[in-house]
C-alpha atoms as a PDB file:
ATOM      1  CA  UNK A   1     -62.324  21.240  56.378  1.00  0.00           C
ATOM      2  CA  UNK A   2     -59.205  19.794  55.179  1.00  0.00           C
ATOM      3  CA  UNK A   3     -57.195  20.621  51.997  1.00  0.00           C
ATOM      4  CA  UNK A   4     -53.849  19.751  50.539  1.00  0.00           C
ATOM      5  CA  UNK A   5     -51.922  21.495  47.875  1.00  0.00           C
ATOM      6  CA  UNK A   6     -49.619  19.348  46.142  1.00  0.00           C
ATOM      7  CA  UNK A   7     -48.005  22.265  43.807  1.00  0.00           C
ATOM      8  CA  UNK A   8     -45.218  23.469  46.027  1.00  0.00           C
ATOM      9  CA  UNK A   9     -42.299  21.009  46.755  1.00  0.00           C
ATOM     10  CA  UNK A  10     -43.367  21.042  50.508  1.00  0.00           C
ATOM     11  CA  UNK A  11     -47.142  19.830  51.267  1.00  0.00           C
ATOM     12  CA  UNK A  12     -48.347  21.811  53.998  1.00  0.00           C
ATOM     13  CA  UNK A  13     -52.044  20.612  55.151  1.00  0.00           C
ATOM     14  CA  UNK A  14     -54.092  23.843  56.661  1.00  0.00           C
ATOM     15  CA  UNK A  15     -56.788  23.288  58.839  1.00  0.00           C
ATOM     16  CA  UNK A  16     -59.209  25.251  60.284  1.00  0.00           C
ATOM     17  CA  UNK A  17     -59.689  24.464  63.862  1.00  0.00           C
ATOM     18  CA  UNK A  18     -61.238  26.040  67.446  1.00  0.00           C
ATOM     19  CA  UNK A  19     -64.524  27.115  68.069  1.00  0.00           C
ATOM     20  CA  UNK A  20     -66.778  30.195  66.416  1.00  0.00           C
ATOM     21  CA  UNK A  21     -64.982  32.573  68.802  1.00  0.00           C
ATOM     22  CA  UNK A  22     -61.171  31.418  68.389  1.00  0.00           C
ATOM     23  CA  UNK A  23     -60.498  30.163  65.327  1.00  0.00           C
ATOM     24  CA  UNK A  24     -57.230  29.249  64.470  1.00  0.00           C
ATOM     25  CA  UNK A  25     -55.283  27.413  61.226  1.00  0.00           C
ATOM     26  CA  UNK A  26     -52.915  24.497  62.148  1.00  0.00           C
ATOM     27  CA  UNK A  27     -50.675  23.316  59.305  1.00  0.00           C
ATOM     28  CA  UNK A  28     -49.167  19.812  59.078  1.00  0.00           C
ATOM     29  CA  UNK A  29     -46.162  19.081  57.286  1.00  0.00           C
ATOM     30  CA  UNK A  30     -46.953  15.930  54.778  1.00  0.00           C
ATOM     31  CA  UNK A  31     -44.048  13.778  53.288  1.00  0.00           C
ATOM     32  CA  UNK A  32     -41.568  15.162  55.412  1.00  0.00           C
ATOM     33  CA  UNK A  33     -39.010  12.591  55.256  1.00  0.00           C
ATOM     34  CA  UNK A  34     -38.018  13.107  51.585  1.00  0.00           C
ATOM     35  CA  UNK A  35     -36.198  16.572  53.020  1.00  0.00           C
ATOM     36  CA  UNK A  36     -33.210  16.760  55.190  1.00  0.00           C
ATOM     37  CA  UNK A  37     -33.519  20.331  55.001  1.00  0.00           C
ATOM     38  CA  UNK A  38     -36.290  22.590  54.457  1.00  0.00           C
ATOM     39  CA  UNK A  39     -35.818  26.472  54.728  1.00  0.00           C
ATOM     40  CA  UNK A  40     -38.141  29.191  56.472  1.00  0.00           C
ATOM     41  CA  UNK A  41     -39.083  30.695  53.274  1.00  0.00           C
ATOM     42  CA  UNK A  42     -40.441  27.696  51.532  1.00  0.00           C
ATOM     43  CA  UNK A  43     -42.291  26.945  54.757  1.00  0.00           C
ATOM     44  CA  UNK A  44     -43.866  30.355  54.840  1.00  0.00           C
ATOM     45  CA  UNK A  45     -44.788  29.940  50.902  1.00  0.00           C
ATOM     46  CA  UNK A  46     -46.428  26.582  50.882  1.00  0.00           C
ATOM     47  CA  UNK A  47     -48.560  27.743  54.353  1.00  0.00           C
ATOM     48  CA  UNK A  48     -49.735  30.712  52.139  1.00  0.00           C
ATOM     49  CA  UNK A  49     -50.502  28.515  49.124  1.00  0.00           C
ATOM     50  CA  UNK A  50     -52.365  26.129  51.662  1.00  0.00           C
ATOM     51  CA  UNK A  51     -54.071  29.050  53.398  1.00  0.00           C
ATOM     52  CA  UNK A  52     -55.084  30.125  49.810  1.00  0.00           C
ATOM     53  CA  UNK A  53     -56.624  26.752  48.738  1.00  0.00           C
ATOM     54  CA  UNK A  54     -58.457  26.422  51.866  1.00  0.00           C
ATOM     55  CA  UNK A  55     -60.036  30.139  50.979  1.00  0.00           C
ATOM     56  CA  UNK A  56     -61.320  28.843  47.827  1.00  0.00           C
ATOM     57  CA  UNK A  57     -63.147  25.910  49.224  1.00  0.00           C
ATOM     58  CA  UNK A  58     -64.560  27.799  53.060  1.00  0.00           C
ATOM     59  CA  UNK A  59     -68.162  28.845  52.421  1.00  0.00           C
ATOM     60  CA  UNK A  60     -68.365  30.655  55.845  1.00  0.00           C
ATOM     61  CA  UNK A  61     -67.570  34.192  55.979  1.00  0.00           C
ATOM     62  CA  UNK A  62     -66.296  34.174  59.276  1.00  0.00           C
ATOM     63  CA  UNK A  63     -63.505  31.443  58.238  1.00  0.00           C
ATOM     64  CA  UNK A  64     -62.454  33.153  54.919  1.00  0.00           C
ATOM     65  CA  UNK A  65     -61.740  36.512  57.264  1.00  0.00           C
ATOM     66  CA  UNK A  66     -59.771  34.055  59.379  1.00  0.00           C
ATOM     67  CA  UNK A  67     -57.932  32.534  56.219  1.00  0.00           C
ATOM     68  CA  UNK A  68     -57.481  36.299  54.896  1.00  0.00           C
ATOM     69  CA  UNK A  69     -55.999  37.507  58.266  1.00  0.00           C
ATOM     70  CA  UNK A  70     -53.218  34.590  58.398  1.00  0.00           C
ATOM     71  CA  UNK A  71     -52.262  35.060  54.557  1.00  0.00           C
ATOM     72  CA  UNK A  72     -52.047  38.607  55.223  1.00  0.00           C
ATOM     73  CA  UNK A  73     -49.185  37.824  58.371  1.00  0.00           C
ATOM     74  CA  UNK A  74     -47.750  35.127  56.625  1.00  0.00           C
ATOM     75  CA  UNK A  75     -46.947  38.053  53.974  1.00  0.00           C
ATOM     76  CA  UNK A  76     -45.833  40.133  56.119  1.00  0.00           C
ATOM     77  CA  UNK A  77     -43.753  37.876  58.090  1.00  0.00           C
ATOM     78  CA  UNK A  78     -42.148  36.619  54.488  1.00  0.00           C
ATOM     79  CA  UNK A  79     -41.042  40.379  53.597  1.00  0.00           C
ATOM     80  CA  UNK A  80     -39.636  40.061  56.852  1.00  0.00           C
ATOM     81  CA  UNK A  81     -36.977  37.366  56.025  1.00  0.00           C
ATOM     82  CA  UNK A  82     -36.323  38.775  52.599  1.00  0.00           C
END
């Protein structure tokens, strides 16, 4: 499954990779060239907007739990910085 969000100024592209026992989200950065500089924060925000549109389309159970997990840490890691 593949899904872009195209609301935040960075496109990050989450996808949900490994097999049924590791599953794992890799992100892509998309259009990368049109920033020279591109802070932690805004990274962190755009993976949990991409993590979040990749929840809404995942019909199996097991994948949304993954997807919930990683938005979950991404929050947490975000409070972090702040």
């Amino acid at each position: 499954m593949n899904v872009t969000d195209f609301e935040t100024l960075i496109q990050i592209d989450a996808k949900i990779c490994g097999s049924e026992k590791s599953r794992k989200i890799a992100y892509s950065i998309m259009d990368f060239h049109h920033s020279l500089y591109i802070n932690k924060k805004d990274i962190i925000l755009a993976q949990i907007q991409a993590c979040e549109l990749l929840c809404k389309y995942t019909t199996d159970e097991y994948d949304t739990n993954v997807l919930k997990k990683e938005t979950l840490d991404l929050k947490l890691m975000l409070d972090l910085i702040e």
